[in-house]
Protein backbone atom coordinates (compact mmCIF):
# COMPACT_ATOMS: atom_id res chain seq x y z
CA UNK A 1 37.84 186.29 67.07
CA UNK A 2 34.49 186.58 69.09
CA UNK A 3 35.14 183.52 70.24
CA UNK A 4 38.53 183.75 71.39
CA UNK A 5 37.85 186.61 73.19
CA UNK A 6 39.47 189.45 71.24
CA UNK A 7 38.84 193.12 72.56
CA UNK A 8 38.41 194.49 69.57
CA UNK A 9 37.35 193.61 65.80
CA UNK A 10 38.57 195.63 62.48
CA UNK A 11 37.18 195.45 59.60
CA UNK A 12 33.80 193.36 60.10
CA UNK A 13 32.83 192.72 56.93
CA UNK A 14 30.13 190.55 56.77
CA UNK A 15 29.14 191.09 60.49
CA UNK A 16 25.28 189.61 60.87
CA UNK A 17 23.19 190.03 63.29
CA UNK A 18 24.58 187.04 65.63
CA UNK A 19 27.98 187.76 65.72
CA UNK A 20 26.25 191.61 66.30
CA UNK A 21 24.51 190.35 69.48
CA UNK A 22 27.81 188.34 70.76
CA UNK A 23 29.97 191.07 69.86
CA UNK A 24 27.73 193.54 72.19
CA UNK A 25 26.52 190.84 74.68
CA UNK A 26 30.91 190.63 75.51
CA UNK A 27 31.62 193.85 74.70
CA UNK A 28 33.87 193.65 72.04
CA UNK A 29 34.35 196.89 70.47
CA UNK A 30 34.40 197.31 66.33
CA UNK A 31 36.57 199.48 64.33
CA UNK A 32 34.52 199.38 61.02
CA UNK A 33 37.20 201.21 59.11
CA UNK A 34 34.07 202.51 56.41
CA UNK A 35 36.43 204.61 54.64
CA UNK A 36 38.68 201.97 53.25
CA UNK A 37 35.94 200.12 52.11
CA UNK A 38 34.65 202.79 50.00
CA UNK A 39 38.01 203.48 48.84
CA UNK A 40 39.14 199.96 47.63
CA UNK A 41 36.03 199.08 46.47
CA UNK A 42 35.80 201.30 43.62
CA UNK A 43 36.56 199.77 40.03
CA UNK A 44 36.87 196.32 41.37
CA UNK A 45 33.95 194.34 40.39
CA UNK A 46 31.83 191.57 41.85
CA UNK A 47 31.45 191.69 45.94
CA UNK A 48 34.07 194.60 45.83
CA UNK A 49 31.26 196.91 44.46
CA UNK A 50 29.17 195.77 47.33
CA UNK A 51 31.19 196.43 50.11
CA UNK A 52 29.67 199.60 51.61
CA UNK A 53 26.42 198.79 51.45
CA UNK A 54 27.18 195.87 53.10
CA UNK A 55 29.44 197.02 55.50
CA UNK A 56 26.69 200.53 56.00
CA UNK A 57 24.33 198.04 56.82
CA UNK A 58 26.02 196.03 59.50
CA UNK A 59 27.13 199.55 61.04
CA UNK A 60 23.28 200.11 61.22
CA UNK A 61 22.34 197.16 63.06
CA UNK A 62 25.80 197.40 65.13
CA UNK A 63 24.09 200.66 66.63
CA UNK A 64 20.90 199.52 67.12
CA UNK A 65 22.61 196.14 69.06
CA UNK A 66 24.56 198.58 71.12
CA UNK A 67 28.02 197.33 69.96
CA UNK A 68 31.07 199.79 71.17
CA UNK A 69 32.06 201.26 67.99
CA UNK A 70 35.30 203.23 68.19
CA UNK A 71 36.82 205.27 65.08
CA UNK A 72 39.68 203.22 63.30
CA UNK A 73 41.34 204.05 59.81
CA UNK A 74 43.19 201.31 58.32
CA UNK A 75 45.98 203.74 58.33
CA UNK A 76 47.27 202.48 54.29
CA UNK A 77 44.40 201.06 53.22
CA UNK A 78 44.27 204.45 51.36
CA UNK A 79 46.12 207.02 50.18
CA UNK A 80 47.54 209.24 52.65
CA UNK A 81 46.34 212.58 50.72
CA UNK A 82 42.61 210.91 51.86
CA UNK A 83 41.67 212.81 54.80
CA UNK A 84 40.95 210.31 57.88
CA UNK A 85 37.96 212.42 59.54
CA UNK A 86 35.90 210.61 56.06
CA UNK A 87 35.06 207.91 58.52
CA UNK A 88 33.39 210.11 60.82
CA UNK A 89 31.13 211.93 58.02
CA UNK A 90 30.49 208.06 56.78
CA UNK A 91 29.33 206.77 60.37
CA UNK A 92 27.09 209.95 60.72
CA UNK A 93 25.68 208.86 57.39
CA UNK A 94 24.77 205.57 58.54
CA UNK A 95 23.25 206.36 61.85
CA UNK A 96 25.24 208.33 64.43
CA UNK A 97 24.90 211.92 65.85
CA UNK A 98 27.78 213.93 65.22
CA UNK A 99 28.59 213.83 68.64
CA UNK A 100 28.47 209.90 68.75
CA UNK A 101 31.06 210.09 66.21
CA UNK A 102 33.00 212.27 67.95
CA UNK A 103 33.05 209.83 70.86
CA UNK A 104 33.91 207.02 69.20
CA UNK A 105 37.20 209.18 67.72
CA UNK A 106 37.69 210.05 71.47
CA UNK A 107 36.64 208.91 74.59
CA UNK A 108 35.38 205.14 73.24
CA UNK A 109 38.62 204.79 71.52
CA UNK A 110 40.34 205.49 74.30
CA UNK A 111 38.44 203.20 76.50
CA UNK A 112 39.16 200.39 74.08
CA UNK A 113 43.22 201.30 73.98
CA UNK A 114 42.67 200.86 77.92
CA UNK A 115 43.92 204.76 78.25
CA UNK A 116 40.77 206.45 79.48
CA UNK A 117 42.97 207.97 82.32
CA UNK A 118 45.01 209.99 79.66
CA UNK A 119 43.30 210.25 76.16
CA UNK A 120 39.97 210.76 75.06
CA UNK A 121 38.56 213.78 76.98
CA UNK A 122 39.47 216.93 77.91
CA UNK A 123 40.15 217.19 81.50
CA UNK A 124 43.11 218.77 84.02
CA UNK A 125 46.09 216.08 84.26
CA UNK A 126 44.84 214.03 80.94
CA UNK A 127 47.41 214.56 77.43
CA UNK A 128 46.74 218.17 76.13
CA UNK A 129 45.76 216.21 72.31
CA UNK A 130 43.26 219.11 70.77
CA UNK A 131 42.22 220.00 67.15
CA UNK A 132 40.28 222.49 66.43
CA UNK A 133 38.10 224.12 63.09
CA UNK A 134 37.42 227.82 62.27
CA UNK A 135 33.67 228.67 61.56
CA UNK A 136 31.92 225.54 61.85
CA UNK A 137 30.65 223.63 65.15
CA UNK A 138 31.27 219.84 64.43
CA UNK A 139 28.17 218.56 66.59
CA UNK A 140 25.89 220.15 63.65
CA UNK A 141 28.39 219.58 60.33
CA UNK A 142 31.30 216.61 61.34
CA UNK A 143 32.68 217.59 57.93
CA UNK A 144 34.58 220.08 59.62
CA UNK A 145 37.05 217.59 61.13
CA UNK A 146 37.71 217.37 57.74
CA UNK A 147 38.94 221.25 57.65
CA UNK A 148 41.30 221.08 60.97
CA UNK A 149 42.81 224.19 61.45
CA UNK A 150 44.60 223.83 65.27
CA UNK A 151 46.47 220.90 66.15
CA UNK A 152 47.50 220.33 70.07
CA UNK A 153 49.89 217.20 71.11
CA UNK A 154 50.97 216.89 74.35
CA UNK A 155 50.70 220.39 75.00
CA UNK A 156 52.64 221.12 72.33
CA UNK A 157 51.10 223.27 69.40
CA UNK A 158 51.85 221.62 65.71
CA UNK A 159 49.10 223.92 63.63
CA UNK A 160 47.50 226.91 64.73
C-alpha cells in the first residue's frame, strides 16, 4: 500500500520500523484500530495472543517516527456494546498525551478525510459535531470520552 501510494493504512499489523520511516517520510496517515486487536485477540492462541503487544509497540515507534496517526475503529470488528473512545485510552497508554489523542479523533482525522474546512475543530462556519462529559476534563483522564454525556450533530442536539 506504501508503495502504491495509499493515503491512509488500517490496521498495520506488523508495521517495522522501515515501512514506519516510508509511511512518515510520504505522509501516509495510520489508523491502528488498537481496540480490535485487543478484542479479537483474546482466547485465540498462537500470534493472536500477541497482537497488542505487537501492534503497542509499532504505535510506539509510529510516534517517535512522526507518522500521522488518526483515530479509526474497525466499526464491527467488535461488539457494538464496546465503547469506541477504548482506542483513545489505549493510544494514551502507549505514548500519547490526552490531547494528542484527542487530535487524532478530530482535527488529524479530519485532515486525512480531506474535510479540515468542516470537521475536526471547533470554529464559526465548520459542522456544529460536539460531545461533551460531566465532571471530568479529558486532557487529564481520556476515559471520560468513554462517559459522553452531550452529543451535538450538525447543530442538532441528540443527548444532553
Amino acid at each position: 500500500a506504501l508503495r502504491a501510494g495509499f493515503d491512509s493504512i488500517e490496521h498495520g499489523d506488523g508495521f517495522d520500523d522501515g515501512l514506519l520511516g516510508r509511511a512518515a517520510k510520504q505522509g501516509t496517515y495510520w489508523c491502528p484500530t488498537l481496540y480490535v486487536g485487543v478484542y479479537v485477540s483474546h482466547g485465540r492462541g498462537g500470534i493472536w495472543e500477541k497482537l497488542p503487544e505487537i501492534e503497542a509497540r509499532a504505535f510506539r515507534r509510529a510516534l517517535g517516527r512522526g507518522v500521522k496517526i488518526a483515530n479509526g475503529s474497525d466499526v464491527g470488528g467488535f461488539a457494538w456494546t464496546e465503547n469506541q473512545a477504548k482506542e483513545l485510552e489505549l493510544m494514551v497508554k502507549n505514548g500519547m498525551t490526552p490531547m494528542q489523542a484527542i487530535r487524532a479523533a478530530t482535527l488529524t482525522a479530519a485532515e486525512l478525510l480531506r474535510e479540515p474546512a468542516n470537521l475536526g475543530s471547533v470554529e464559526p462556519g465548520r459542522l456544529a459535531d460536539i460531545v461533551a462529559v460531566a465532571g471530568a476534563d479529558p486532557t487529564r483522564d481520556i476515559g471520560a470520552l468513554q462517559r459522553i454525556s452531550f452529543v451535538m450533530k450538525g447543530g442538532v442536539i441528540y443527548k444532553q
